[in-house]
Protein backbone atom coordinates (compact mmCIF):
# COMPACT_ATOMS: atom_id res chain seq x y z
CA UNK A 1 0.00 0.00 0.00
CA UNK A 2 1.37 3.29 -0.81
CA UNK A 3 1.90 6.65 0.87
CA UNK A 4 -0.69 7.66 -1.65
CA UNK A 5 -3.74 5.83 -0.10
CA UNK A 6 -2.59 6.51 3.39
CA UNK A 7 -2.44 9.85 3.25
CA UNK A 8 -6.31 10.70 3.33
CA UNK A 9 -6.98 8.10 6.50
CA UNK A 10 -3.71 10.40 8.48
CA UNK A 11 -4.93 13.72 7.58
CA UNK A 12 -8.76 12.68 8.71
CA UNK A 13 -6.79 11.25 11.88
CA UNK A 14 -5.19 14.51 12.57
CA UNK A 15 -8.46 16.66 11.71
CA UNK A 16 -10.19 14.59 14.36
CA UNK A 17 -7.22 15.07 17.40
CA UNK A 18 -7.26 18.45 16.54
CA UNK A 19 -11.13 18.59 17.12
CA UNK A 20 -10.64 17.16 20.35
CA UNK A 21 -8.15 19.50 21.37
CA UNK A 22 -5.58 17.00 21.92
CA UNK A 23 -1.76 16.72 20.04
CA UNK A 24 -0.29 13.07 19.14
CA UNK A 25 1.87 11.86 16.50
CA UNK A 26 0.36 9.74 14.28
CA UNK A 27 3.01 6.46 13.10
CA UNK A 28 2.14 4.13 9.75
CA UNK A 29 3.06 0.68 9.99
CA UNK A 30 2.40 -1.21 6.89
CA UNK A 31 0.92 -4.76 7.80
CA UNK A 32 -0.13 -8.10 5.33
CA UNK A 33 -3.16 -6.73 6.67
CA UNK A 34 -3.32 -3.09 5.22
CA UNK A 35 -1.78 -0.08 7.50
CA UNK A 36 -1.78 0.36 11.28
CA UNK A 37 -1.96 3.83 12.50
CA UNK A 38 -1.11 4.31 15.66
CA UNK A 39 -1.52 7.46 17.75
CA UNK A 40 1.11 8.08 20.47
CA UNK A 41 2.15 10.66 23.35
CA UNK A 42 0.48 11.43 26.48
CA UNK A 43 -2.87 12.93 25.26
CA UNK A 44 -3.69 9.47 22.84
CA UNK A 45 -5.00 7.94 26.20
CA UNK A 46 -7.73 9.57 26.32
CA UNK A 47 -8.60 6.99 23.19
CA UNK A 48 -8.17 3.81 25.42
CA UNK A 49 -9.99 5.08 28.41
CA UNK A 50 -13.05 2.71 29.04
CA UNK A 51 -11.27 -0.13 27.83
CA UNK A 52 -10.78 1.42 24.46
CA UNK A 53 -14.35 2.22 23.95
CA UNK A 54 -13.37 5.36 21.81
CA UNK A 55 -10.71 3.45 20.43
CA UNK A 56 -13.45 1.29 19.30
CA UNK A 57 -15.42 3.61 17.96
CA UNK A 58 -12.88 5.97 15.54
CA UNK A 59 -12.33 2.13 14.16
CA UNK A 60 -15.60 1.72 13.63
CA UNK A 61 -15.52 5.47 11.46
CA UNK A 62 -12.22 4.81 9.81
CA UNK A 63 -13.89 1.60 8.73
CA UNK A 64 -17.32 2.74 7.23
CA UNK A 65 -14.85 5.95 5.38
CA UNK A 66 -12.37 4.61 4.18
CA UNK A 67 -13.27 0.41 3.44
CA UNK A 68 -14.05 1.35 -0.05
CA UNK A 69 -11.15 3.01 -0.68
CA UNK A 70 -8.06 0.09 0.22
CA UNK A 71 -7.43 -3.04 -1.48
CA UNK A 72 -9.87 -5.78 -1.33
CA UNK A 73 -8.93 -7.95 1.43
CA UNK A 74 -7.24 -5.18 2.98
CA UNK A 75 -8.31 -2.94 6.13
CA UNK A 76 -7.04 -0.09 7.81
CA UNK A 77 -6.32 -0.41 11.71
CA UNK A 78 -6.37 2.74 14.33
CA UNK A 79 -4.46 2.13 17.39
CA UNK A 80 -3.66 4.42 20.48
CA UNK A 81 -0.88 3.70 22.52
CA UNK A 82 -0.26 0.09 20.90
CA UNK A 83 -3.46 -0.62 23.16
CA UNK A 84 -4.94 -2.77 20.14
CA UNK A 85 -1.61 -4.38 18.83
CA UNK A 86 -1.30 -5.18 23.32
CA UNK A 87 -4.74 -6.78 22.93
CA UNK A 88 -4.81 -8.93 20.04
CA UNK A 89 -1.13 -10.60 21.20
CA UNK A 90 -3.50 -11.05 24.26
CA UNK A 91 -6.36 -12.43 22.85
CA UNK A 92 -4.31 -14.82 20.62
CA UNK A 93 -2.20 -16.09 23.52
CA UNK A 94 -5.76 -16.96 25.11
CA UNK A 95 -6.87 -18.82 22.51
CA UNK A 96 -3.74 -20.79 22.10
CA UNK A 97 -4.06 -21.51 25.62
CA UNK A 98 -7.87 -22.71 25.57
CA UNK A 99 -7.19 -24.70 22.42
CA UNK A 100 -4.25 -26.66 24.01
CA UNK A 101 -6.66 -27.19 26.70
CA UNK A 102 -9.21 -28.59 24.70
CA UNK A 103 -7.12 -30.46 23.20
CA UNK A 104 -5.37 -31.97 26.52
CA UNK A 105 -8.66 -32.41 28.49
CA UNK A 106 -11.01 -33.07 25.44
CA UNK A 107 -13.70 -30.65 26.75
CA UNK A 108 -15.00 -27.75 24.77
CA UNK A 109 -13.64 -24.47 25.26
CA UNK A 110 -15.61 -20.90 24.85
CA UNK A 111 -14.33 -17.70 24.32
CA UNK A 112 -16.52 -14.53 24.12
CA UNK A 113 -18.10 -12.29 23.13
CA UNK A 114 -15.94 -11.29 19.95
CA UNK A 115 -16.65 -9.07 17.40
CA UNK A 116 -15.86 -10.15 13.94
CA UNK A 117 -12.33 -8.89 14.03
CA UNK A 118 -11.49 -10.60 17.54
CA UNK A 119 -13.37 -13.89 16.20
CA UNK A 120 -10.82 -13.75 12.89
CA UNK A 121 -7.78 -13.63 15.34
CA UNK A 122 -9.02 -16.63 17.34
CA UNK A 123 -10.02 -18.83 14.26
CA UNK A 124 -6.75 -17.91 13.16
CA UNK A 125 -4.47 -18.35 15.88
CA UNK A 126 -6.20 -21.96 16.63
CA UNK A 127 -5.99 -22.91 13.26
CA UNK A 128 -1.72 -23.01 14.19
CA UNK A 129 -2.80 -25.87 16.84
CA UNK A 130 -3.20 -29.29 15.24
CA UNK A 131 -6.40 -31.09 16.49
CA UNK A 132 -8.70 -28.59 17.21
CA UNK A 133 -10.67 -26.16 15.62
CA UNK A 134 -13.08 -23.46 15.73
CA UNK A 135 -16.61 -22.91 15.17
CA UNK A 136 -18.21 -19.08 15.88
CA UNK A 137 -21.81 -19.47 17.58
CA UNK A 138 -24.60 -17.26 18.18
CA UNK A 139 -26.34 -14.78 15.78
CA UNK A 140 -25.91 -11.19 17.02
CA UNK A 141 -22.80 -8.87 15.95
CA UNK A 142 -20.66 -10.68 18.91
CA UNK A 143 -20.31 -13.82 18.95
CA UNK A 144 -18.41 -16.72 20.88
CA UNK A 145 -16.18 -19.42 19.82
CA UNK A 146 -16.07 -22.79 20.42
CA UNK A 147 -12.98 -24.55 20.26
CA UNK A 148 -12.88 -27.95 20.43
CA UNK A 149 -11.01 -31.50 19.02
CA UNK A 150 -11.08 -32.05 15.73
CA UNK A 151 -13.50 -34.80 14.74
């Protein structure tokens, strides 16, 4: 991804700090995934404040403005603080953890709720432990994961 496509999701970034009278530096970090911005310096916590409910919700923005505009298969990612990048190593270590138990102890495991992005990083980091696997259930927006041996 180039500088190019970037360059509109960093200057929206820095129109919206600026609207909450806050100043942070804005990093790009180009992932498989598509870019992660991350915002950085004292004010950005007031992003992860309410266990990154606002956090949450500039993703959910960035998303629904600028989906269209990257790479099919490709998504941006707003982080504060490296509180997101903190909490997916997190959430993947747990579900390495609960599939190695279901494997071990043969009992289904359940992790959740996850919103679509959470439940990708759990199928995913599973899918690196031989023997069990994954299956999302329930039919709202979050959803929990069963993890369980492979039959």
């Amino acid at each position: 991804m180039t500088d190019e496509s970037t360059r509109p999701i960093i200057e929206f970034l820095e129109k919206f700090v600026a609207a909450l009278g806050i100043s942070t530096p804005i990093a790009v970090e180009e992932t498989a995934d598509g870019p992660r911005l991350n915002l950085s310096g004292e004010e950005a916590e007031l992003l992860v404040r309410h266990r990154g409910e606002p956090l949450k919700a500039l993703q959910h923005v960035a998303d629904m403005a600028f989906a269209r505009t990257l790479p099919e298969e490709k998504r941006v990612f707003i982080d504060a603080l490296e509180y997101r990048k903190g909490k997916d190593i997190e959430l993947k270590r747990m579900a390495k953890f609960l599939a190695e138990k279901a494997k071990s102890s043969g009992m289904d495991q359940q992790l959740g709720p996850l919103n679509p992005y959470e439940r990708r990083l759990v199928h995913m980091a599973v899918a690196e432990v031989p023997g069990v696997t994954t299956e999302s259930i329930g039919d709202a927006f979050s959803k929990t994961v069963l993890i369980s041996l492979r039959k």
